[in-house]
PDB file of N, CA and C in Angstrom:
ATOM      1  N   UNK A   1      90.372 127.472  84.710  1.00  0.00           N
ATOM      2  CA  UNK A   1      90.994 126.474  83.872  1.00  0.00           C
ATOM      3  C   UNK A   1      92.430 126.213  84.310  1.00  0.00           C
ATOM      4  N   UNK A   2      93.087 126.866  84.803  1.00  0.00           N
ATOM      5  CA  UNK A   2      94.441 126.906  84.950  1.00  0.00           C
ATOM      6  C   UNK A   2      94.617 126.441  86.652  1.00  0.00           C
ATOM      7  N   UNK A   3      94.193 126.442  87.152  1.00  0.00           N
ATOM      8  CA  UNK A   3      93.832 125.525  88.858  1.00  0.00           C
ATOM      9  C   UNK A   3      93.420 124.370  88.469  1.00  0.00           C
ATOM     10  N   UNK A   4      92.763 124.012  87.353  1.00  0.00           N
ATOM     11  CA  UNK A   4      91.951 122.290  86.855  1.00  0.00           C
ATOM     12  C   UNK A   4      93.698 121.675  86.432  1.00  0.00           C
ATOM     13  N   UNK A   5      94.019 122.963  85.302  1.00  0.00           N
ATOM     14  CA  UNK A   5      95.070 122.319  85.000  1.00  0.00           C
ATOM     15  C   UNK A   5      96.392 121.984  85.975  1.00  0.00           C
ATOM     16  N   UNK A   6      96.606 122.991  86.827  1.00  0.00           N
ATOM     17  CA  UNK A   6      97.698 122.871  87.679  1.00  0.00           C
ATOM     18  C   UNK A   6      97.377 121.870  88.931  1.00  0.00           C
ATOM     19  N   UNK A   7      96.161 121.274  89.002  1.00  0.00           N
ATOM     20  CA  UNK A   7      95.836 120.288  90.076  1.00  0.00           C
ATOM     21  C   UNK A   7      95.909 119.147  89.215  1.00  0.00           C
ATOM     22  N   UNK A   8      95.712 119.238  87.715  1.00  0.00           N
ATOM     23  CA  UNK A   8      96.177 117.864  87.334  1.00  0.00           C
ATOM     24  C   UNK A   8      97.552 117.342  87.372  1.00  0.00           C
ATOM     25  N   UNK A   9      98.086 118.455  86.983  1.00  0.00           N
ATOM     26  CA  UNK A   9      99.709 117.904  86.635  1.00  0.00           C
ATOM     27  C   UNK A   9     100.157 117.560  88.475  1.00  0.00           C
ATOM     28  N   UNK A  10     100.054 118.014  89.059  1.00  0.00           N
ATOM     29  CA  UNK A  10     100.257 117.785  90.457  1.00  0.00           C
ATOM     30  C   UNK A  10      99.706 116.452  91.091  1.00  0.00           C
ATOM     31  N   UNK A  11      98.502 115.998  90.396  1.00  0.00           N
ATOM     32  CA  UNK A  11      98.208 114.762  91.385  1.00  0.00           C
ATOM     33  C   UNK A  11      99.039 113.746  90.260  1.00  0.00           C
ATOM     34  N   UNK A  12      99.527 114.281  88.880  1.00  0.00           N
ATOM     35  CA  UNK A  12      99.958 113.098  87.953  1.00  0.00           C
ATOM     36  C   UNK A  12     101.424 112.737  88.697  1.00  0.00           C
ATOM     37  N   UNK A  13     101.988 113.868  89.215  1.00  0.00           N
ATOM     38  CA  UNK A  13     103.305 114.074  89.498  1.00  0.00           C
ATOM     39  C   UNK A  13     103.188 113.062  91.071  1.00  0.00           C
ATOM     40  N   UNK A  14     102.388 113.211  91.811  1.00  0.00           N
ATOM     41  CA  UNK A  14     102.233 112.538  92.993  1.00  0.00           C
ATOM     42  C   UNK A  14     102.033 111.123  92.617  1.00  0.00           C
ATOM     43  N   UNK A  15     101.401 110.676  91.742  1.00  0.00           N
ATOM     44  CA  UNK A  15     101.271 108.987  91.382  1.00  0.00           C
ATOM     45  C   UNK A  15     102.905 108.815  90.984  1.00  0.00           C
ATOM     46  N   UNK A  16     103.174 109.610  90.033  1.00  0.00           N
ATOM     47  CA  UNK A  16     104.674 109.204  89.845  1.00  0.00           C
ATOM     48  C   UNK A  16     104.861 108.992  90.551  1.00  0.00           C
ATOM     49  N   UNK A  17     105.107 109.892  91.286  1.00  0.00           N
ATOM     50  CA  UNK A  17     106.277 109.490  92.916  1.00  0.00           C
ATOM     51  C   UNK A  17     105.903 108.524  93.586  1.00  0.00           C
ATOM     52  N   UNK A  18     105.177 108.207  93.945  1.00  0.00           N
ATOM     53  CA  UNK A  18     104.025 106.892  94.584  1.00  0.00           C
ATOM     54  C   UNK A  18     105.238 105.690  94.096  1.00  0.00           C
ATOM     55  N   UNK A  19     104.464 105.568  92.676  1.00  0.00           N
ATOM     56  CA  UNK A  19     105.113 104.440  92.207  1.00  0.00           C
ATOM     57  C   UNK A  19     106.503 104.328  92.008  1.00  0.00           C
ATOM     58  N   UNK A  20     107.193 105.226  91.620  1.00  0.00           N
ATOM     59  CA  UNK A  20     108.592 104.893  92.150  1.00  0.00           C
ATOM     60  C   UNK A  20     109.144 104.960  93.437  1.00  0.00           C
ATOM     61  N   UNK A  21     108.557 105.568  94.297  1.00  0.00           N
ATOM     62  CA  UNK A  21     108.883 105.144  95.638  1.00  0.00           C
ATOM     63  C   UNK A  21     108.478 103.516  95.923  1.00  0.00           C
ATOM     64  N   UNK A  22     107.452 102.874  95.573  1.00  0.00           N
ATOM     65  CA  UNK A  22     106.958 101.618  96.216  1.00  0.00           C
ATOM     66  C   UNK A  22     107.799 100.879  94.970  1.00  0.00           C
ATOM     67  N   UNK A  23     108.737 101.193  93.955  1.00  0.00           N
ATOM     68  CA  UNK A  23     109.547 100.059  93.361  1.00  0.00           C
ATOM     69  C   UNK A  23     110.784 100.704  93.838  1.00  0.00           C
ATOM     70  N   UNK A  24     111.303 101.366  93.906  1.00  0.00           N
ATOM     71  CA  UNK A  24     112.420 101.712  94.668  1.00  0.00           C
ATOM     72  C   UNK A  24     113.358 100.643  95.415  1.00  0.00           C
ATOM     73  N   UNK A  25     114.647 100.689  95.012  1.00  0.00           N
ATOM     74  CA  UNK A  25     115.000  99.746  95.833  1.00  0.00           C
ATOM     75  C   UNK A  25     114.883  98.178  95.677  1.00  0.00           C
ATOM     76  N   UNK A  26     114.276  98.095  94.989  1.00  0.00           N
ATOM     77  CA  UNK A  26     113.895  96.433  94.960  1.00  0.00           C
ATOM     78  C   UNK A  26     114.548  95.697  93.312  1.00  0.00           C
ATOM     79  N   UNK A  27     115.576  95.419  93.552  1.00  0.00           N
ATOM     80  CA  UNK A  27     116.845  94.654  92.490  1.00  0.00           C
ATOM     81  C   UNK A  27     116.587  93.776  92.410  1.00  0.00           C
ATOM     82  N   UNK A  28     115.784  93.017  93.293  1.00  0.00           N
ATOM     83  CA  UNK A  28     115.662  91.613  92.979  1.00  0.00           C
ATOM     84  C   UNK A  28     114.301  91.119  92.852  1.00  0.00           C
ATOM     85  N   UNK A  29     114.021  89.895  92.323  1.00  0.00           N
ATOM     86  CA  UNK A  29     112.766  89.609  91.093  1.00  0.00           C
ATOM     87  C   UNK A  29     112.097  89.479  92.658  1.00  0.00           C
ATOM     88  N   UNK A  30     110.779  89.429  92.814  1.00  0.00           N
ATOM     89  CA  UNK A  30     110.607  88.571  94.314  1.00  0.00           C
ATOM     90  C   UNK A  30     109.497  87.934  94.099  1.00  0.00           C
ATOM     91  N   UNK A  31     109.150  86.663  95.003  1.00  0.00           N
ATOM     92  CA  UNK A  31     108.955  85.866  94.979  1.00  0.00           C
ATOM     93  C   UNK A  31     107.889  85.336  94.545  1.00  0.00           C
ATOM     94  N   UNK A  32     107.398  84.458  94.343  1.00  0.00           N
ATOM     95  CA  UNK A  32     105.833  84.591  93.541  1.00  0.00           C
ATOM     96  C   UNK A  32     104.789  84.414  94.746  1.00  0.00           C
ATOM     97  N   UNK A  33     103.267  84.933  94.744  1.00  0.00           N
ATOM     98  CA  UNK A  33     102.969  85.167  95.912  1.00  0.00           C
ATOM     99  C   UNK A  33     102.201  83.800  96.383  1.00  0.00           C
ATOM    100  N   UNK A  34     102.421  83.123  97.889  1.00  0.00           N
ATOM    101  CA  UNK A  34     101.889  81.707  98.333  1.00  0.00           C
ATOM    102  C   UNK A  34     100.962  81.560  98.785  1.00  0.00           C
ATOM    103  N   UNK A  35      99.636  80.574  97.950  1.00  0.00           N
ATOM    104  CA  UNK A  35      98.318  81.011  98.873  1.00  0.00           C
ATOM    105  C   UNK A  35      98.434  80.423  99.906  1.00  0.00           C
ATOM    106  N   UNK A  36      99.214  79.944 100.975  1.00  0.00           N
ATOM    107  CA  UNK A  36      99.364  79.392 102.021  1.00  0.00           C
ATOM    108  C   UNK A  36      99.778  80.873 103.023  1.00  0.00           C
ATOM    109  N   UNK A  37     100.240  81.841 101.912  1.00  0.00           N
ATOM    110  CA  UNK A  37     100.205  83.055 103.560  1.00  0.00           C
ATOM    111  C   UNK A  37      99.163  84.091 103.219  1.00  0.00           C
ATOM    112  N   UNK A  38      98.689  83.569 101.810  1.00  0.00           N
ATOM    113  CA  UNK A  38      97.310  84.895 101.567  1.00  0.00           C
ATOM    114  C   UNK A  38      95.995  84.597 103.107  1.00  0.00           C
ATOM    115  N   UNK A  39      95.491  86.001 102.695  1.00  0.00           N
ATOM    116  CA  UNK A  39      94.662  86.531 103.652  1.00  0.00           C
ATOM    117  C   UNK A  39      93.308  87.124 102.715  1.00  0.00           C
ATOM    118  N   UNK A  40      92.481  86.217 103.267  1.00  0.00           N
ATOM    119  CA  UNK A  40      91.241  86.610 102.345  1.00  0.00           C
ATOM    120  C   UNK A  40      90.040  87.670 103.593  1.00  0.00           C
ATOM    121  N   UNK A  41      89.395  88.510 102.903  1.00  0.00           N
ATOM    122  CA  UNK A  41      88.849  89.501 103.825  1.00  0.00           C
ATOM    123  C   UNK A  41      87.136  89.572 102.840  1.00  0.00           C
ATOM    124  N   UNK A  42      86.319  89.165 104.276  1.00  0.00           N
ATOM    125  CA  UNK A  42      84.725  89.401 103.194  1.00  0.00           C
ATOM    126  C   UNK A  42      84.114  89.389 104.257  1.00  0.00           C
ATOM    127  N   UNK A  43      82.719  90.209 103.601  1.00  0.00           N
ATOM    128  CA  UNK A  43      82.113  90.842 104.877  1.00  0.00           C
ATOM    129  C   UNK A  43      81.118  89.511 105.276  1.00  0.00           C
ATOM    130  N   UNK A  44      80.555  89.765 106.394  1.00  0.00           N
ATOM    131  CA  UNK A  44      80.006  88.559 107.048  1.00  0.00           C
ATOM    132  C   UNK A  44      78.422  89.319 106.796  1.00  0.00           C
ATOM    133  N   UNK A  45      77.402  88.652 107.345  1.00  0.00           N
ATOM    134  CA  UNK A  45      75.845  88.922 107.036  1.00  0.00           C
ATOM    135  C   UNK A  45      75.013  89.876 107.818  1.00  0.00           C
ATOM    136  N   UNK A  46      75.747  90.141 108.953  1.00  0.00           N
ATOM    137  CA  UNK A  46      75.639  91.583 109.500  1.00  0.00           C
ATOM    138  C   UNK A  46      76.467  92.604 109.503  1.00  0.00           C
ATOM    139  N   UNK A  47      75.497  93.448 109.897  1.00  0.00           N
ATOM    140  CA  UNK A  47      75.794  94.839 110.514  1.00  0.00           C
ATOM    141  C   UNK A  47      76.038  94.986 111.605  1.00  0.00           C
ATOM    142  N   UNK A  48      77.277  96.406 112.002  1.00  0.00           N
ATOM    143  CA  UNK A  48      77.356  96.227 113.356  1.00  0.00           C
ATOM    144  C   UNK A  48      76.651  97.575 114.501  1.00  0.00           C
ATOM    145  N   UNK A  49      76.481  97.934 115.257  1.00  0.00           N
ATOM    146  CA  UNK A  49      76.378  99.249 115.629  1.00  0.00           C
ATOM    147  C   UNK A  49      76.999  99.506 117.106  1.00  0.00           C
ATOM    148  N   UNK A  50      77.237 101.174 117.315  1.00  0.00           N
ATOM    149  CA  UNK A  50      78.142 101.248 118.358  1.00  0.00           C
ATOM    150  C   UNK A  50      77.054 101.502 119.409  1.00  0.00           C
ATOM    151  N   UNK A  51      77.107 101.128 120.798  1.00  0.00           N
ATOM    152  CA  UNK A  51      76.466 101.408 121.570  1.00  0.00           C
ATOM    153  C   UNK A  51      76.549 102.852 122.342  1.00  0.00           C
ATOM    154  N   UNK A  52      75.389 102.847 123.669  1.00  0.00           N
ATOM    155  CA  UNK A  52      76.390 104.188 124.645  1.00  0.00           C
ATOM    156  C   UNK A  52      77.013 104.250 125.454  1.00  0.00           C
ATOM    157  N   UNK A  53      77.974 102.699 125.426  1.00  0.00           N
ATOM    158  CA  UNK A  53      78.963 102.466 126.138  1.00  0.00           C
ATOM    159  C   UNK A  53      80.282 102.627 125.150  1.00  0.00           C
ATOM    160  N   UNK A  54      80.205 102.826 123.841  1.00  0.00           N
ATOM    161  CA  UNK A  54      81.021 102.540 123.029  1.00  0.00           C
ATOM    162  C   UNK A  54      81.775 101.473 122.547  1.00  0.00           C
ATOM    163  N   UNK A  55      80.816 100.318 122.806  1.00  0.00           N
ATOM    164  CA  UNK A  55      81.094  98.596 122.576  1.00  0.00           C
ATOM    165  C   UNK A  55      80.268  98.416 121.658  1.00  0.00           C
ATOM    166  N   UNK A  56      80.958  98.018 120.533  1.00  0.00           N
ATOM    167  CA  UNK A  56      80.405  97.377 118.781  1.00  0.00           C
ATOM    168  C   UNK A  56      79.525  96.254 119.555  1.00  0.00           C
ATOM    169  N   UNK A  57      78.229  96.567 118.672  1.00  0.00           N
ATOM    170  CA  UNK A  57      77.785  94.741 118.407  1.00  0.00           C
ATOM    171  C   UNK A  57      76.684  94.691 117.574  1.00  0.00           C
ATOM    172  N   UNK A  58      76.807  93.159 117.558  1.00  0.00           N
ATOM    173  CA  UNK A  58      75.954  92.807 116.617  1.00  0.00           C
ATOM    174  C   UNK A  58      77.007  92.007 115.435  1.00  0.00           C
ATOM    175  N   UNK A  59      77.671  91.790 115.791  1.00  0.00           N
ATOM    176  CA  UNK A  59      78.822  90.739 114.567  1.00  0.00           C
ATOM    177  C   UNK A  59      78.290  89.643 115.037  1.00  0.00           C
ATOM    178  N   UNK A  60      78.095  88.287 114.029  1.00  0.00           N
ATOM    179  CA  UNK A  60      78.249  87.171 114.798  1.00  0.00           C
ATOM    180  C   UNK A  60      80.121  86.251 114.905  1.00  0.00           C
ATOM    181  N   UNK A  61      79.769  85.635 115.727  1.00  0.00           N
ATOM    182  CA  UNK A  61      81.132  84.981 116.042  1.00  0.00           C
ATOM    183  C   UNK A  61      82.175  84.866 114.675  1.00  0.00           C
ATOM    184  N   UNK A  62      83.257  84.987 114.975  1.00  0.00           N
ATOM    185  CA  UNK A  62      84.880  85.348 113.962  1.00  0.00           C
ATOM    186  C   UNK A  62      84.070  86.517 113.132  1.00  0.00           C
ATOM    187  N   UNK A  63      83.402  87.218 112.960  1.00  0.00           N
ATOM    188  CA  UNK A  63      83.504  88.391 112.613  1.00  0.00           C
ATOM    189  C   UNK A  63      83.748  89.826 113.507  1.00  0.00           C
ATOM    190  N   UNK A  64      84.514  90.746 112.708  1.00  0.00           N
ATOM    191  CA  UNK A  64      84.677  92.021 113.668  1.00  0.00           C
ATOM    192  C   UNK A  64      83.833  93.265 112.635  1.00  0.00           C
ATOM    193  N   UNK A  65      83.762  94.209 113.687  1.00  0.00           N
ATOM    194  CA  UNK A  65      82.909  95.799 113.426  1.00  0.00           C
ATOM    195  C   UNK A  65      84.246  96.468 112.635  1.00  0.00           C
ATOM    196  N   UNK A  66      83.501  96.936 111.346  1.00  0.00           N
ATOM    197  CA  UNK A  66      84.056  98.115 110.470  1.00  0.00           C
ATOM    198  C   UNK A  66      83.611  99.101 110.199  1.00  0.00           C
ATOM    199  N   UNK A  67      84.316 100.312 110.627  1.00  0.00           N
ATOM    200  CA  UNK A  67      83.668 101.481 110.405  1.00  0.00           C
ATOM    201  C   UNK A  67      84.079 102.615 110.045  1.00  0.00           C
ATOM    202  N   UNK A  68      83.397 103.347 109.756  1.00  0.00           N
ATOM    203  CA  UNK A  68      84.453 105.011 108.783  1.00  0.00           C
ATOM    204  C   UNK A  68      84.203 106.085 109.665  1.00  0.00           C
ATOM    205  N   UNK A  69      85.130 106.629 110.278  1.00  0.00           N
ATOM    206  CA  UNK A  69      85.252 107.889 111.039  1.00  0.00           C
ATOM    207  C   UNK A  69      84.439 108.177 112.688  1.00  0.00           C
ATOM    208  N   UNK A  70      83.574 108.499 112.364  1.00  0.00           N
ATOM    209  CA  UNK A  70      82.925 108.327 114.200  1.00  0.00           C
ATOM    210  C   UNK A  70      81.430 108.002 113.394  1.00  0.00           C
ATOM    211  N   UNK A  71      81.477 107.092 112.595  1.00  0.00           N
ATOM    212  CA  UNK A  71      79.985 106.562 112.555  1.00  0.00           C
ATOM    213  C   UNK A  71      79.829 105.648 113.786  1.00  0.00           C
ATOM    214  N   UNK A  72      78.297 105.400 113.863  1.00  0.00           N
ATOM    215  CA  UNK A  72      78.292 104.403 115.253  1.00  0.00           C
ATOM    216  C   UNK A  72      77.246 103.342 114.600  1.00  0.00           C
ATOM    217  N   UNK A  73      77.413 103.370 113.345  1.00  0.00           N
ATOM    218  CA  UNK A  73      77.147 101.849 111.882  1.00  0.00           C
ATOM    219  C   UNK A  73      78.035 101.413 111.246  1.00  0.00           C
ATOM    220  N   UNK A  74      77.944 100.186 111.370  1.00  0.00           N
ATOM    221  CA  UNK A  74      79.156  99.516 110.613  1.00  0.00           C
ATOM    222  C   UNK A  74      79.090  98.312 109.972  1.00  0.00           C
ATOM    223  N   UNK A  75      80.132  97.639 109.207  1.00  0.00           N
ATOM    224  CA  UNK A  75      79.682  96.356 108.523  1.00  0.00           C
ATOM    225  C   UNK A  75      80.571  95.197 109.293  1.00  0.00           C
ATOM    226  N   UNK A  76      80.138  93.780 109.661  1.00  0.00           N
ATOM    227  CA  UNK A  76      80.828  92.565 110.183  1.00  0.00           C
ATOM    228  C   UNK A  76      81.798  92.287 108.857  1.00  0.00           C
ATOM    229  N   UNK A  77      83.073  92.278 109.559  1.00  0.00           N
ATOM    230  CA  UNK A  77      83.873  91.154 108.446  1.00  0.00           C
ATOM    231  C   UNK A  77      84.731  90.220 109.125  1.00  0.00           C
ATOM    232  N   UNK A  78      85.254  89.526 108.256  1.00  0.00           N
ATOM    233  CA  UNK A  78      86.006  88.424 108.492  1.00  0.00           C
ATOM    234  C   UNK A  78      86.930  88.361 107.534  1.00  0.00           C
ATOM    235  N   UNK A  79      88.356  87.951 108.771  1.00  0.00           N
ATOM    236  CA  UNK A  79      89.447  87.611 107.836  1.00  0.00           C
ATOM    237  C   UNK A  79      89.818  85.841 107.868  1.00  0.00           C
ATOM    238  N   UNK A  80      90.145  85.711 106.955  1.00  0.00           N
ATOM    239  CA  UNK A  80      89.910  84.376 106.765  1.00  0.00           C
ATOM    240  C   UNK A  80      91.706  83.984 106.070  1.00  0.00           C
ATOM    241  N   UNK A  81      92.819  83.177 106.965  1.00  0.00           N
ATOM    242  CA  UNK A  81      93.737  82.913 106.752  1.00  0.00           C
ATOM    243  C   UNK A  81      95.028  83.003 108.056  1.00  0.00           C
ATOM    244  N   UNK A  82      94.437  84.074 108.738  1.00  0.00           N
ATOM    245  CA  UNK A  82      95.280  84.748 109.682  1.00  0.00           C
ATOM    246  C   UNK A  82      95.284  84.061 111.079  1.00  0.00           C
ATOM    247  N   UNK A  83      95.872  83.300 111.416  1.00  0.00           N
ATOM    248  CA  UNK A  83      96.090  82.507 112.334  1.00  0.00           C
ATOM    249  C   UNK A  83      96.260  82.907 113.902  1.00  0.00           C
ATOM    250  N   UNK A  84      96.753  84.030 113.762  1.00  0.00           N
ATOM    251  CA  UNK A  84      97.195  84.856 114.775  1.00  0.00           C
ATOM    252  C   UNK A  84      96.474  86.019 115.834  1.00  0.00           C
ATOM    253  N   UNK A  85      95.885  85.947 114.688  1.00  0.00           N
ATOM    254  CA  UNK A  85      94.965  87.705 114.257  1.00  0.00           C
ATOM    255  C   UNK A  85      93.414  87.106 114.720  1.00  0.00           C
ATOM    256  N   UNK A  86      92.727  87.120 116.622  1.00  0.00           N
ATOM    257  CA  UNK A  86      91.418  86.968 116.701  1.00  0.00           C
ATOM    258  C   UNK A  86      90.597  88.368 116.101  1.00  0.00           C
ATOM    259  N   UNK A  87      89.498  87.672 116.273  1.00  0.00           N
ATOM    260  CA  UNK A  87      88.121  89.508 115.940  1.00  0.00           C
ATOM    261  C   UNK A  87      88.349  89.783 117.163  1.00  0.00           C
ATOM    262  N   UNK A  88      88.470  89.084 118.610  1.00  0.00           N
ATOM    263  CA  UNK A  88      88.578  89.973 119.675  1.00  0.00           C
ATOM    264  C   UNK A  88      89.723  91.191 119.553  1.00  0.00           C
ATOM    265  N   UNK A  89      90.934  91.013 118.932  1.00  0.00           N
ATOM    266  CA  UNK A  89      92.018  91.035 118.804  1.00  0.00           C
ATOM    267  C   UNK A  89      91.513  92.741 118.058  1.00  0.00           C
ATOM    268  N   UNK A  90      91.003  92.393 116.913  1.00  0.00           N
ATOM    269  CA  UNK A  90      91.117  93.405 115.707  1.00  0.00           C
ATOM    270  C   UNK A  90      89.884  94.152 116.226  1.00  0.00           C
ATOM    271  N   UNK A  91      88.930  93.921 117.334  1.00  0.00           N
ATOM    272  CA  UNK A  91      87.990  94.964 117.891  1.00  0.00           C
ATOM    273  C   UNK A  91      88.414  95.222 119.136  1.00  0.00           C
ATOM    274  N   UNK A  92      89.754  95.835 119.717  1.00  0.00           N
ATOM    275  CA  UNK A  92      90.362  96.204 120.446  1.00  0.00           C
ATOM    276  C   UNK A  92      91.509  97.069 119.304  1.00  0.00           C
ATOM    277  N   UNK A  93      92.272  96.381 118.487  1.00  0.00           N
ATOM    278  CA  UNK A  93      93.222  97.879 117.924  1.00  0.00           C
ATOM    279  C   UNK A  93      92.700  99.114 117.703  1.00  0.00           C
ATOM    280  N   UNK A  94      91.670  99.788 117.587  1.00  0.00           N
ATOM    281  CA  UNK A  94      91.529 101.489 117.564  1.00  0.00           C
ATOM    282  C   UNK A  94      91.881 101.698 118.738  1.00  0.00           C
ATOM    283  N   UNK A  95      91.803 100.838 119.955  1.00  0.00           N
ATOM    284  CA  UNK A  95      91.887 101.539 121.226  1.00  0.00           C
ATOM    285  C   UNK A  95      93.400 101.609 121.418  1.00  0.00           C
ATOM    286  N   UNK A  96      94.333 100.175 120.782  1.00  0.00           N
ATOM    287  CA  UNK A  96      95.491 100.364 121.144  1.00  0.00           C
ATOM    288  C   UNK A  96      96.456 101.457 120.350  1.00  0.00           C
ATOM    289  N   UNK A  97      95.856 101.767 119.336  1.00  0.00           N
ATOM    290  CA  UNK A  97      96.491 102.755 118.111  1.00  0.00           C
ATOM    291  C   UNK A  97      96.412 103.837 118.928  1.00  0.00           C
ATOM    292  N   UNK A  98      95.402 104.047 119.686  1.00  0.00           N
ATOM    293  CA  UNK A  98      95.170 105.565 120.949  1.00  0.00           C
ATOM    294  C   UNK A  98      95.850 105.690 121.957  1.00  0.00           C
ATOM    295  N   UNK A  99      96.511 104.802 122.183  1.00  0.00           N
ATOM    296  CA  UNK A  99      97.215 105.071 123.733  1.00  0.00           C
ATOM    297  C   UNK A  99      98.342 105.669 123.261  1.00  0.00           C
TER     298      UNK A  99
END
């Protein structure tokens, strides 16, 4: 009982801090948010899987491979807003986060 209890007060104490760290600092009202720079994110109608070359596929076009940990299944999504940002683009960053 007393580990249930001392892991509660500890994760309550960690949200505190959370949230006053992420308002911290910020004096001024800010701005209201513009759907002209929102970024909408939804999954597309496939699935993806990793090969034994370690090349995703199976997305169809503007969608990219999502996946959790070293699965080699994954789901297609799409971001929808981001101008900048190809799926070629965003199925190449794990590799660049590695170098």
């Amino acid at each position: 009982m007393e580990v249930k209890t001392f892991a509660f007060f500890q994760i309550a104490v960690l949200i505190a801090l959370g949230l006053h760290l992420a308002s911290a600092g910020s004096k001024e009202r800010s701005a209201p948010q513009s759907s002209e720079n929102s970024i909408d994110a939804e999954f597309c109608d496939t699935n993806c899987t990793e090969g034994t070359d370690k090349a995703w596929s199976g997305c169809s076009a503007g969608c990219f491979c999502v996946h959790v940990g070293n699965s080699t299944e994954g789901r297609c999504m799409m971001l929808n807003g981001v101008d900048d940002y190809t799926a070629e683009e965003a199925n190449d960053e794990p590799e660049r986060l590695l170098r």
